[in-house]
C-alpha atoms as a PDB file:
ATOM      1  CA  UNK A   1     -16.723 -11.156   6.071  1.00  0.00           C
ATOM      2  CA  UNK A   2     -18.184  -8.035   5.230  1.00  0.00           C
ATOM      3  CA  UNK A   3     -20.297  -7.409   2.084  1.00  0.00           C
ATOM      4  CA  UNK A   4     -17.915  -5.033   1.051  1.00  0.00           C
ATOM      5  CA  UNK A   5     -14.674  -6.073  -0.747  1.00  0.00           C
ATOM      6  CA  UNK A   6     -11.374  -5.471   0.411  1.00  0.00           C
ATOM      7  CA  UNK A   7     -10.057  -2.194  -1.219  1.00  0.00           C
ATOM      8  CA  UNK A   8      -6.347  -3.318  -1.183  1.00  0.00           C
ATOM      9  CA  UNK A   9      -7.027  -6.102  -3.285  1.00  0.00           C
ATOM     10  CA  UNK A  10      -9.363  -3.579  -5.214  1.00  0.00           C
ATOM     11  CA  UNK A  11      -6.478  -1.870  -6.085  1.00  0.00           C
ATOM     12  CA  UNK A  12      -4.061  -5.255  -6.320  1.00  0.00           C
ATOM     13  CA  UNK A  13      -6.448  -6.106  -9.354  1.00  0.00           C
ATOM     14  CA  UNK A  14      -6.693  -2.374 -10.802  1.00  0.00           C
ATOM     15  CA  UNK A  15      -3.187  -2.403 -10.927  1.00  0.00           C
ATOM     16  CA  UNK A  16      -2.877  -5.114 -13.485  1.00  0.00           C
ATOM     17  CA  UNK A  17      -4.997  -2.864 -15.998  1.00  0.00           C
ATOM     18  CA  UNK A  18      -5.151  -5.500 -18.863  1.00  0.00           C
ATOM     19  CA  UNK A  19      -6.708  -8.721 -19.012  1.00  0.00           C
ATOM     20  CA  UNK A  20      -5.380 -10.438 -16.174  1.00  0.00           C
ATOM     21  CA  UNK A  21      -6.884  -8.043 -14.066  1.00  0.00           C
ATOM     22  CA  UNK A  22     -10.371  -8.652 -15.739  1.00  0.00           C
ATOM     23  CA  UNK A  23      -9.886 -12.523 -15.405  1.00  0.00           C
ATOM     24  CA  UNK A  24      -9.145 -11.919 -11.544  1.00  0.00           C
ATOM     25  CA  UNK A  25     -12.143 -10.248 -10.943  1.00  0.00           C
ATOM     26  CA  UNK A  26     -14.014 -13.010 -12.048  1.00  0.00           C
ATOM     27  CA  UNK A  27     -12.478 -15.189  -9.695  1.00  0.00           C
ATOM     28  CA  UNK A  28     -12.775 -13.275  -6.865  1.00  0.00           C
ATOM     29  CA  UNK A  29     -16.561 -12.929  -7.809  1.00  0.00           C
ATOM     30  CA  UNK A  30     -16.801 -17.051  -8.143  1.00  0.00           C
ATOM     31  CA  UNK A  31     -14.678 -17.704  -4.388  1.00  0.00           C
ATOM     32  CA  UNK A  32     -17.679 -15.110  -2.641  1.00  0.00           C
ATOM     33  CA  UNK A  33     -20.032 -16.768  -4.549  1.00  0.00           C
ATOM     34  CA  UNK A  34     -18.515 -20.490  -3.619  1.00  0.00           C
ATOM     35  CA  UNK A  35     -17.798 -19.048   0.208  1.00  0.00           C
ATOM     36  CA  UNK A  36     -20.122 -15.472   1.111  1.00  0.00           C
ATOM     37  CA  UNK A  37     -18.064 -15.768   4.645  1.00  0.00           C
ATOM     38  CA  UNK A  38     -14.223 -16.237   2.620  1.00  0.00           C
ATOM     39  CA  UNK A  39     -11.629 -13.970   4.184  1.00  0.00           C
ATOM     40  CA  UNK A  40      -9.777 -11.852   1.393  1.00  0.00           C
ATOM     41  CA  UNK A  41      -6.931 -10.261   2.197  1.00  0.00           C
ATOM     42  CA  UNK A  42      -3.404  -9.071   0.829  1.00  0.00           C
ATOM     43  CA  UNK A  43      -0.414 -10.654   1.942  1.00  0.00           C
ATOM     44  CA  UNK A  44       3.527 -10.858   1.298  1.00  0.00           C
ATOM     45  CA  UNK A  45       4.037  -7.326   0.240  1.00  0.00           C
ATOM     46  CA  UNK A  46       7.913  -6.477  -0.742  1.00  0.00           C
ATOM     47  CA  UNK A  47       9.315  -3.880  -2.494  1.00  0.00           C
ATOM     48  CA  UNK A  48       9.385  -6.241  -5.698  1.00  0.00           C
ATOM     49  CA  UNK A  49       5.609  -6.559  -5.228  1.00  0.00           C
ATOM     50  CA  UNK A  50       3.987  -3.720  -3.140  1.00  0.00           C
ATOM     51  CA  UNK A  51       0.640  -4.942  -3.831  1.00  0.00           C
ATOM     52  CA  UNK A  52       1.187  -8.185  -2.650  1.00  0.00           C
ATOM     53  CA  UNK A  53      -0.508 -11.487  -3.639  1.00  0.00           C
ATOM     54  CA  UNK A  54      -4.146 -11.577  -2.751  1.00  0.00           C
ATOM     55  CA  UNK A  55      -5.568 -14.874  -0.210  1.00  0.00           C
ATOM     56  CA  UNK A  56      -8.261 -16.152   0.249  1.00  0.00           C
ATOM     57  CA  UNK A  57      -9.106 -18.373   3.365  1.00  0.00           C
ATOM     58  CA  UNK A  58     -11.977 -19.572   5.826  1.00  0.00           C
ATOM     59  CA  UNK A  59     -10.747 -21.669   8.795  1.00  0.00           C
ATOM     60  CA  UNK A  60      -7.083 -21.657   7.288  1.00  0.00           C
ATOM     61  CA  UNK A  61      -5.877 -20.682   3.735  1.00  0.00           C
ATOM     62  CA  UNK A  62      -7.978 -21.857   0.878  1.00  0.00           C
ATOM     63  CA  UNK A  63      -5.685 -20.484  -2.139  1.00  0.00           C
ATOM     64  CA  UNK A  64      -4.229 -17.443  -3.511  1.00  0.00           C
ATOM     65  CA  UNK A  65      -4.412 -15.526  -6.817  1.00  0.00           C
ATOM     66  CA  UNK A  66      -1.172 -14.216  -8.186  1.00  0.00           C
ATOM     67  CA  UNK A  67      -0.293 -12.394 -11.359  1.00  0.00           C
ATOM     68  CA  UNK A  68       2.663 -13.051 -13.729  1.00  0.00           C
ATOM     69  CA  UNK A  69       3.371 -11.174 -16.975  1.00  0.00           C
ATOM     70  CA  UNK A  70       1.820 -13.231 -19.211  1.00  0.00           C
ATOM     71  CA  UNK A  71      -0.151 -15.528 -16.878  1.00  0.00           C
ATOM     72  CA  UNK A  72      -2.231 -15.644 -13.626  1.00  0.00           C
ATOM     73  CA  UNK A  73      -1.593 -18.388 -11.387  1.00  0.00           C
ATOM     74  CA  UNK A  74      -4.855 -19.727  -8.722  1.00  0.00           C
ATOM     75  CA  UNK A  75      -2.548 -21.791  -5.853  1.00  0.00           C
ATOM     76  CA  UNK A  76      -4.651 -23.984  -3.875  1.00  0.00           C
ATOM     77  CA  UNK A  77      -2.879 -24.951   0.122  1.00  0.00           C
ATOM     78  CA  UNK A  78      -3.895 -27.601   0.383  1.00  0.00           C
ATOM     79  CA  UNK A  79      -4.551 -29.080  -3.564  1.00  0.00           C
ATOM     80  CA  UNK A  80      -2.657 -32.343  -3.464  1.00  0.00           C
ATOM     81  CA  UNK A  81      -5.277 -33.404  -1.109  1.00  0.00           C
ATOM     82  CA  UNK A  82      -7.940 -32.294  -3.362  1.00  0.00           C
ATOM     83  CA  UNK A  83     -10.067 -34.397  -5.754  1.00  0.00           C
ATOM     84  CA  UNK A  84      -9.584 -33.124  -9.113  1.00  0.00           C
ATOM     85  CA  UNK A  85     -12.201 -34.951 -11.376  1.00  0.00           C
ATOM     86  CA  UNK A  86     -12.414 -32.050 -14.121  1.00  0.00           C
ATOM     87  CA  UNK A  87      -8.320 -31.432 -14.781  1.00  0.00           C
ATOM     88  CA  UNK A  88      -8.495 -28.023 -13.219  1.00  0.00           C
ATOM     89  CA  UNK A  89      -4.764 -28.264 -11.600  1.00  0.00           C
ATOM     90  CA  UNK A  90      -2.088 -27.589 -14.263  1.00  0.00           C
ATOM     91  CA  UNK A  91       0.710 -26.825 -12.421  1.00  0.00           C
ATOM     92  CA  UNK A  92       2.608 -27.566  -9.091  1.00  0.00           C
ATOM     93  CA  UNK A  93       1.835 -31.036  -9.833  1.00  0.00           C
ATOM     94  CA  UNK A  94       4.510 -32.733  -8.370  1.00  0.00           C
ATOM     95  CA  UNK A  95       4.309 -30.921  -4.728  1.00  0.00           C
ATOM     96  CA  UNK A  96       3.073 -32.541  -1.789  1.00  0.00           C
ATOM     97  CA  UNK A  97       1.180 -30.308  -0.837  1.00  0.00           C
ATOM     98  CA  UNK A  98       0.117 -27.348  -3.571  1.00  0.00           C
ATOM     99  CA  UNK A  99      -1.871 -27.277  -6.692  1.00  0.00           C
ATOM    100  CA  UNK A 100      -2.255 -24.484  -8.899  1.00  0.00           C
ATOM    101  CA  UNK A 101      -4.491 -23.817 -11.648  1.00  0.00           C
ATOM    102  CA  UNK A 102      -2.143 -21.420 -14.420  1.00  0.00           C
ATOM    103  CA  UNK A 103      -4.285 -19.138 -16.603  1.00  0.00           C
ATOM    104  CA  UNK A 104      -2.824 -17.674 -19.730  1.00  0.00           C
ATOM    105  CA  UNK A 105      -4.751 -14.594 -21.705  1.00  0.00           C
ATOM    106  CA  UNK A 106      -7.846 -16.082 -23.173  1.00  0.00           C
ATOM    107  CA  UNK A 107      -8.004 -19.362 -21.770  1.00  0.00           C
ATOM    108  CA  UNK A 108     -11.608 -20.679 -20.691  1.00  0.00           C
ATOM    109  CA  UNK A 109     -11.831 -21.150 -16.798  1.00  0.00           C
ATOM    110  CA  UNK A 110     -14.633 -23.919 -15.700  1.00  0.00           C
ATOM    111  CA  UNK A 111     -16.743 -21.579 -12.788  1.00  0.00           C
ATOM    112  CA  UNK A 112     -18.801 -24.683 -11.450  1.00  0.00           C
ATOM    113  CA  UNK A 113     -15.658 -26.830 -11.051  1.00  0.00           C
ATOM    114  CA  UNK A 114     -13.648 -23.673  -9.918  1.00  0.00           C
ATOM    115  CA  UNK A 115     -16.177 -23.133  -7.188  1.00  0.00           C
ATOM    116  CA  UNK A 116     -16.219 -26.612  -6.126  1.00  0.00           C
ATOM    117  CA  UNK A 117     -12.885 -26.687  -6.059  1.00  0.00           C
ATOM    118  CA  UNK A 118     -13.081 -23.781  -3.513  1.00  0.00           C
ATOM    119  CA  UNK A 119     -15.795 -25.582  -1.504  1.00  0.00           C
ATOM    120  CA  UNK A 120     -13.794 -28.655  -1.458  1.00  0.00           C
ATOM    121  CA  UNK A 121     -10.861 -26.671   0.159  1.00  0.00           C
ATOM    122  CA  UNK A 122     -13.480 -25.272   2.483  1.00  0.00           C
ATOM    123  CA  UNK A 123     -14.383 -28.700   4.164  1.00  0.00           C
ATOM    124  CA  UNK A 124     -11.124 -29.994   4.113  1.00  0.00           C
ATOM    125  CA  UNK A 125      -9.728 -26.825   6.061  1.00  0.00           C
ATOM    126  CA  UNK A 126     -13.359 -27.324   8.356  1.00  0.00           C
ATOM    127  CA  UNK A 127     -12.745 -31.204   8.651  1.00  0.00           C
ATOM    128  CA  UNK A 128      -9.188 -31.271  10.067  1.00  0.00           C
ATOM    129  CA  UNK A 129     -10.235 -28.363  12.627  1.00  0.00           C
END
């Protein structure tokens, strides 16, 4: 990855304009600080949703960072094999497979466990390869 961030999720987050753009920001900032080498990129763009969903992954997809009207939503791949000591999951908790981590406007987001949570994806995806 370059140092430079991806300008189409630049503009993915500038879109948003309020404070879910603000929050995802800071969560982009915390997965290249958790992972300098994460690959960021937009993906499943449709005319409901030109922007598309951002994703983040590094030997296979680590999670993605969507935006809802009144929430965000952090989905991790591969979550339900995941260790999650500190409660971060909050939804999809009944898939197999998924966890997500839903964010409504002004509530608190643990960075240390969010960034091991990202590292954690990071050796499963690197373990398995």
């Amino acid at each position: 990855m370059t140092d430079e961030p991806d300008a189409s999720v630049d503009a993915k987050i500038a879109s948003l304009g309020d404070w879910r753009g603000e929050v995802l920001s800071r969560l982009r900032a915390w997965v290249r600080e958790a992972d300098p080498d994460v690959i960021e990129e937009i993906k499943w763009r449709k005319p409901t949703n030109p922007l598309g969903v951002i994703a983040w992954s590094h030997a296979g997809m680590i999670a993605t960072g969507e935006s809802y009207r009144n929430k965000l939503k952090v989905t991790f791949a591969k979550g339900a094999a995941l260790t999650d000591s500190t409660s971060l999951f909050n939804a999809s908790l009944d898939g197999g497979t998924r966890r997500a981590i839903d964010i409504a406007e002004g509530e608190p987001i643990d960075e240390e466990a969010f960034k091991a949570m990202i590292r954690a994806a990071i050796a499963l995806n690197t373990q398995k390869r």
